[in-house]
N, C-alpha and C. Protein backbone atom coordinates (compact mmCIF):
# COMPACT_ATOMS: atom_id res chain seq x y z
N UNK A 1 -79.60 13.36 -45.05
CA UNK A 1 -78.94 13.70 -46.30
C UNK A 1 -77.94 14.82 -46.04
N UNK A 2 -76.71 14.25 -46.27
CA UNK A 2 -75.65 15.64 -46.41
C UNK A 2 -75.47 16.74 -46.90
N UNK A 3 -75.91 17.85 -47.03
CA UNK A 3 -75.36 19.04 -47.68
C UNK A 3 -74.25 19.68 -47.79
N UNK A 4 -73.94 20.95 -48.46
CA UNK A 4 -72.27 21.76 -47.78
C UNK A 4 -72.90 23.00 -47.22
N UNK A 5 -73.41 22.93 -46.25
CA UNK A 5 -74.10 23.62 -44.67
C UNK A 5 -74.31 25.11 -45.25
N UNK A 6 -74.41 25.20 -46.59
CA UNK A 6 -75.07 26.97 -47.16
C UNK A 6 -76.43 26.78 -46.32
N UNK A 7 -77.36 26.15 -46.33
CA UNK A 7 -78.43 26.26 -45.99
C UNK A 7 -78.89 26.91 -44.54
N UNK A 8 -79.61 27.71 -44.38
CA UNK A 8 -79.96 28.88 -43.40
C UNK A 8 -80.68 27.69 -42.07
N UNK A 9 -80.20 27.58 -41.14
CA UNK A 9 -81.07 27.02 -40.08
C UNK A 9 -81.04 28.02 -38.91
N UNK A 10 -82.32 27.49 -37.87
CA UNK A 10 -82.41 28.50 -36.60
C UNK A 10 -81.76 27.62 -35.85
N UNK A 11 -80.63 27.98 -35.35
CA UNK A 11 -79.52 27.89 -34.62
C UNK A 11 -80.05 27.78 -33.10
N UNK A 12 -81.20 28.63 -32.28
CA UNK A 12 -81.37 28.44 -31.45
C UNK A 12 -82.43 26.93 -31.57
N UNK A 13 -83.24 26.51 -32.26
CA UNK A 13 -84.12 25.05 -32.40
C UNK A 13 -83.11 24.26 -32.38
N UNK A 14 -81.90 23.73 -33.60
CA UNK A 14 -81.15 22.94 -33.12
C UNK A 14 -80.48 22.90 -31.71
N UNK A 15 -79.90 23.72 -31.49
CA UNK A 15 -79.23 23.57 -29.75
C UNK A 15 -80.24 22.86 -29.19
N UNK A 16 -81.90 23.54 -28.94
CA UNK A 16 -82.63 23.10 -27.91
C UNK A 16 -82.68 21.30 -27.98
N UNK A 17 -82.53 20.76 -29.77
CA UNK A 17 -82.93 19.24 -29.91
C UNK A 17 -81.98 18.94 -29.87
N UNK A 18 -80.44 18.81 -29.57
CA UNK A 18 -79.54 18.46 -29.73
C UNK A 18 -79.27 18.26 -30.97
N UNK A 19 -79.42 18.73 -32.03
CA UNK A 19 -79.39 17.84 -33.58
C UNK A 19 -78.07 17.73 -33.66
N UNK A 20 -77.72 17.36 -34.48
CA UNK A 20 -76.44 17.31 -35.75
C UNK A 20 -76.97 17.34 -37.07
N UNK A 21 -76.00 17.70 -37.67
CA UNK A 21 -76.22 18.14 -39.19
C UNK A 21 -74.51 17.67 -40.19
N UNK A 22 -74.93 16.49 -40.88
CA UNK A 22 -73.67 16.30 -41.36
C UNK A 22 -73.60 17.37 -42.89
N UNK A 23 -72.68 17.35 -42.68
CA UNK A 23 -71.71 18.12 -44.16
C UNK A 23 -70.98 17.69 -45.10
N UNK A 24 -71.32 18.39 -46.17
CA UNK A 24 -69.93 17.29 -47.52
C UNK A 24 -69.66 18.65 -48.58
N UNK A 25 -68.17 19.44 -48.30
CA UNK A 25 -68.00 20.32 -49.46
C UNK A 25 -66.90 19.95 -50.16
N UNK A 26 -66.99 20.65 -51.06
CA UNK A 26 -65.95 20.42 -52.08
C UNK A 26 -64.61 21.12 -51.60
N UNK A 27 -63.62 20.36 -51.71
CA UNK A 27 -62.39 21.46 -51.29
C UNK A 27 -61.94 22.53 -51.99
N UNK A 28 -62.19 22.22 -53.37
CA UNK A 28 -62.66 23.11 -54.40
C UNK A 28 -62.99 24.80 -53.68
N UNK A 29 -64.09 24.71 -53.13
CA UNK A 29 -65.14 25.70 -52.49
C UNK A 29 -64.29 26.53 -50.91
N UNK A 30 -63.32 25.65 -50.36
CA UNK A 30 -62.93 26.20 -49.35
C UNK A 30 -61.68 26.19 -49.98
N UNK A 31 -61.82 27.68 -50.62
CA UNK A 31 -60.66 28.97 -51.35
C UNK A 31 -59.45 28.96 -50.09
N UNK A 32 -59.41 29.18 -49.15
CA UNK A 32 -57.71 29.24 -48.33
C UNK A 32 -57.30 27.93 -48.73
N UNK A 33 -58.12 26.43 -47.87
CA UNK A 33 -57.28 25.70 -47.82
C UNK A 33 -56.62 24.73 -49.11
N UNK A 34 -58.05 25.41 -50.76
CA UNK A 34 -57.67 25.07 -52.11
C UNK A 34 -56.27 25.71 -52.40
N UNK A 35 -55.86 26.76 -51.92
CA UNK A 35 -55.09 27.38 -52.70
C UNK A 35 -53.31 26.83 -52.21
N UNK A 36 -53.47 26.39 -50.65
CA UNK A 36 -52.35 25.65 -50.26
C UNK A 36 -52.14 24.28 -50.74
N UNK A 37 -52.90 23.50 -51.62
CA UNK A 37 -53.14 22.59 -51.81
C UNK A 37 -52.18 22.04 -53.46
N UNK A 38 -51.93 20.79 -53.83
CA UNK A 38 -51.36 20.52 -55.15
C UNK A 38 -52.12 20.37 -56.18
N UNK A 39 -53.72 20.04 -55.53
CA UNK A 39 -54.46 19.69 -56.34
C UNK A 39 -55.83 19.92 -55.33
N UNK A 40 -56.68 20.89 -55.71
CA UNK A 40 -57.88 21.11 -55.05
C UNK A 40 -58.95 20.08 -55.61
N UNK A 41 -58.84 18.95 -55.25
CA UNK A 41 -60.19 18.06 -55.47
C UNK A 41 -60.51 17.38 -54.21
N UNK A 42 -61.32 16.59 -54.73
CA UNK A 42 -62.07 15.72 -53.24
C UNK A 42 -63.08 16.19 -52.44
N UNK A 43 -63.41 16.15 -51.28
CA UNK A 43 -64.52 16.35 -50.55
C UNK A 43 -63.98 16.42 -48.82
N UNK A 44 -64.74 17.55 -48.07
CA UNK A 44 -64.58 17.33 -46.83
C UNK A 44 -65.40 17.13 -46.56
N UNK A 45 -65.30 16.62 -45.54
CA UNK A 45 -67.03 15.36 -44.96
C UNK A 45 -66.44 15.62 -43.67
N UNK A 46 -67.80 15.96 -42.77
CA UNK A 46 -68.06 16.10 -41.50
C UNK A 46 -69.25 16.41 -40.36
N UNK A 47 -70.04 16.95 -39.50
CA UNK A 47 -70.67 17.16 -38.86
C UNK A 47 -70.73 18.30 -38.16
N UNK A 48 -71.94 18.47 -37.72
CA UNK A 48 -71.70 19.57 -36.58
C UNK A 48 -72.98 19.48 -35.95
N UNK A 49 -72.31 19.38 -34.34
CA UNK A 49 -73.33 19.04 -33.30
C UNK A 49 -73.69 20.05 -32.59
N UNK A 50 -74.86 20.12 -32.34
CA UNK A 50 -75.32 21.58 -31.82
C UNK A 50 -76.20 21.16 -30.24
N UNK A 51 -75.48 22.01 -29.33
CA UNK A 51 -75.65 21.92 -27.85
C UNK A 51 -76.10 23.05 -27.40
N UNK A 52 -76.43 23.23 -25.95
CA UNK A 52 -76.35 24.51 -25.08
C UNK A 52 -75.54 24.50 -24.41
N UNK A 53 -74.55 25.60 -23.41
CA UNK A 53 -73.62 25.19 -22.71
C UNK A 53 -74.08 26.84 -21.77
N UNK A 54 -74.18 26.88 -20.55
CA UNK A 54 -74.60 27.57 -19.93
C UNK A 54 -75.44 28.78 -20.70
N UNK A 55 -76.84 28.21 -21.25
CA UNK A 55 -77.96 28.71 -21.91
C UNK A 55 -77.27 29.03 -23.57
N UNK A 56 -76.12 29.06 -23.77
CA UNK A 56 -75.81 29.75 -24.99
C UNK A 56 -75.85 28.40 -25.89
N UNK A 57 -76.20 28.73 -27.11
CA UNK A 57 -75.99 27.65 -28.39
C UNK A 57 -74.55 27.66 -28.87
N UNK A 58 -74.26 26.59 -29.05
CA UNK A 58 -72.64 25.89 -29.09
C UNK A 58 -72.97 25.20 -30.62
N UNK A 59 -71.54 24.97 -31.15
CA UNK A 59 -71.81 24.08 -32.50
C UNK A 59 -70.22 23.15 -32.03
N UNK A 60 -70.15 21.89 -32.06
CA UNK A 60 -68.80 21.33 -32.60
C UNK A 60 -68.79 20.61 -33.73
N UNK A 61 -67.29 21.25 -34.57
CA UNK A 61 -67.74 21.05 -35.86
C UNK A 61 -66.84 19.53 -35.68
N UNK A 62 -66.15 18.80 -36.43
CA UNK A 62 -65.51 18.07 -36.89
C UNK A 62 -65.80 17.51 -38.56
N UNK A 63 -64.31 17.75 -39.03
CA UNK A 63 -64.10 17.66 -40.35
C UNK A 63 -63.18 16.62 -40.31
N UNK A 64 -63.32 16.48 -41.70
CA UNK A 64 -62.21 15.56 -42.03
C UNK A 64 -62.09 15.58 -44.00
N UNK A 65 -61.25 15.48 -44.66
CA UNK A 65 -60.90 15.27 -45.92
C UNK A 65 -59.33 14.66 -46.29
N UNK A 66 -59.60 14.27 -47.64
CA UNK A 66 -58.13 13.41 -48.09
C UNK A 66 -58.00 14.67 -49.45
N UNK A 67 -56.84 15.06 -49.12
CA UNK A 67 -56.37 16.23 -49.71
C UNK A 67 -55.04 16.29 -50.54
N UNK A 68 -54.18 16.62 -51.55
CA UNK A 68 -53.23 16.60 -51.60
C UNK A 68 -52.33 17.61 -51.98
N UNK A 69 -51.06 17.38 -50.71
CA UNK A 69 -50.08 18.45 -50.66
C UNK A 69 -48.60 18.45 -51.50
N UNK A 70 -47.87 18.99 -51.25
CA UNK A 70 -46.91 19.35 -52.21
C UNK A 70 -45.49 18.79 -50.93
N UNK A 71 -45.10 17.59 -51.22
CA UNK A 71 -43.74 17.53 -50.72
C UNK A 71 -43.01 18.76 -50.41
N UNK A 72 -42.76 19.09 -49.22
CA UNK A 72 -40.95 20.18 -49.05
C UNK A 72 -39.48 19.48 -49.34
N UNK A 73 -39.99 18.51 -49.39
CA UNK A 73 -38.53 17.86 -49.88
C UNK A 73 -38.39 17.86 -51.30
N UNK A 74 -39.31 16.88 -51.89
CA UNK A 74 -39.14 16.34 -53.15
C UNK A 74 -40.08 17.41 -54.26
N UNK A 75 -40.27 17.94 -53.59
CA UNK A 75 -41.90 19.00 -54.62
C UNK A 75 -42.82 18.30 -55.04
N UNK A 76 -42.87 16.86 -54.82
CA UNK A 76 -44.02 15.84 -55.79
C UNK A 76 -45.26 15.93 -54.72
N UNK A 77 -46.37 15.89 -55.45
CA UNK A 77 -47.79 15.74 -55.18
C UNK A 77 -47.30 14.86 -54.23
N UNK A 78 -48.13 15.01 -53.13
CA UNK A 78 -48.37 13.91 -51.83
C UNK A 78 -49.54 13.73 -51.29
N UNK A 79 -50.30 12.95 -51.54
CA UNK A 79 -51.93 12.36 -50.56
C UNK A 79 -51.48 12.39 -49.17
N UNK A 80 -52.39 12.75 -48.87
CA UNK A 80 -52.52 13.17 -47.57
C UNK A 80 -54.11 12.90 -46.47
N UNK A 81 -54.76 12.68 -45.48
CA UNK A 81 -55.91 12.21 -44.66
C UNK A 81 -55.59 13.53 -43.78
């Protein structure tokens, strides 16, 4: 089940199991990239895989959302991936 990754985990247990942990926030909620935006709605959806890499705990995140920006040409709302 997806959450938007507020939830507290021990960082060193995942690394040791390899887990992943998928994610789903609101773009709403991520204030920088809402505020560059034409219209802060939708959802970013993504993962994050948790490794060791010479004993230390590693995370790679990968995101992704459909967002929409503001033309430099024309000023009109533009969808965007």
């Amino acid at each position: 089940m997806s959450d938007d990754g507020s939830k507290l985990r021990n960082v060193e247990i995942l690394a040791d199991e390899g887990s992943e942990v998928p994610l789903e926030v609101p773009v709403a909620r991520l204030t920088r990239l809402a505020q560059a935006l034409a219209a802060p709605t939708g959802t970013a959806r993504g993962v994050v895989r948790f490794a060791r890499q010479r004993g230390f705990p590693v995370a790679d995140l990968q995101v992704a959302a459909d967002v929409t920006v503001t033309c430099q040409r024309c000023l009109q709302p533009m969808p965007r991936s």
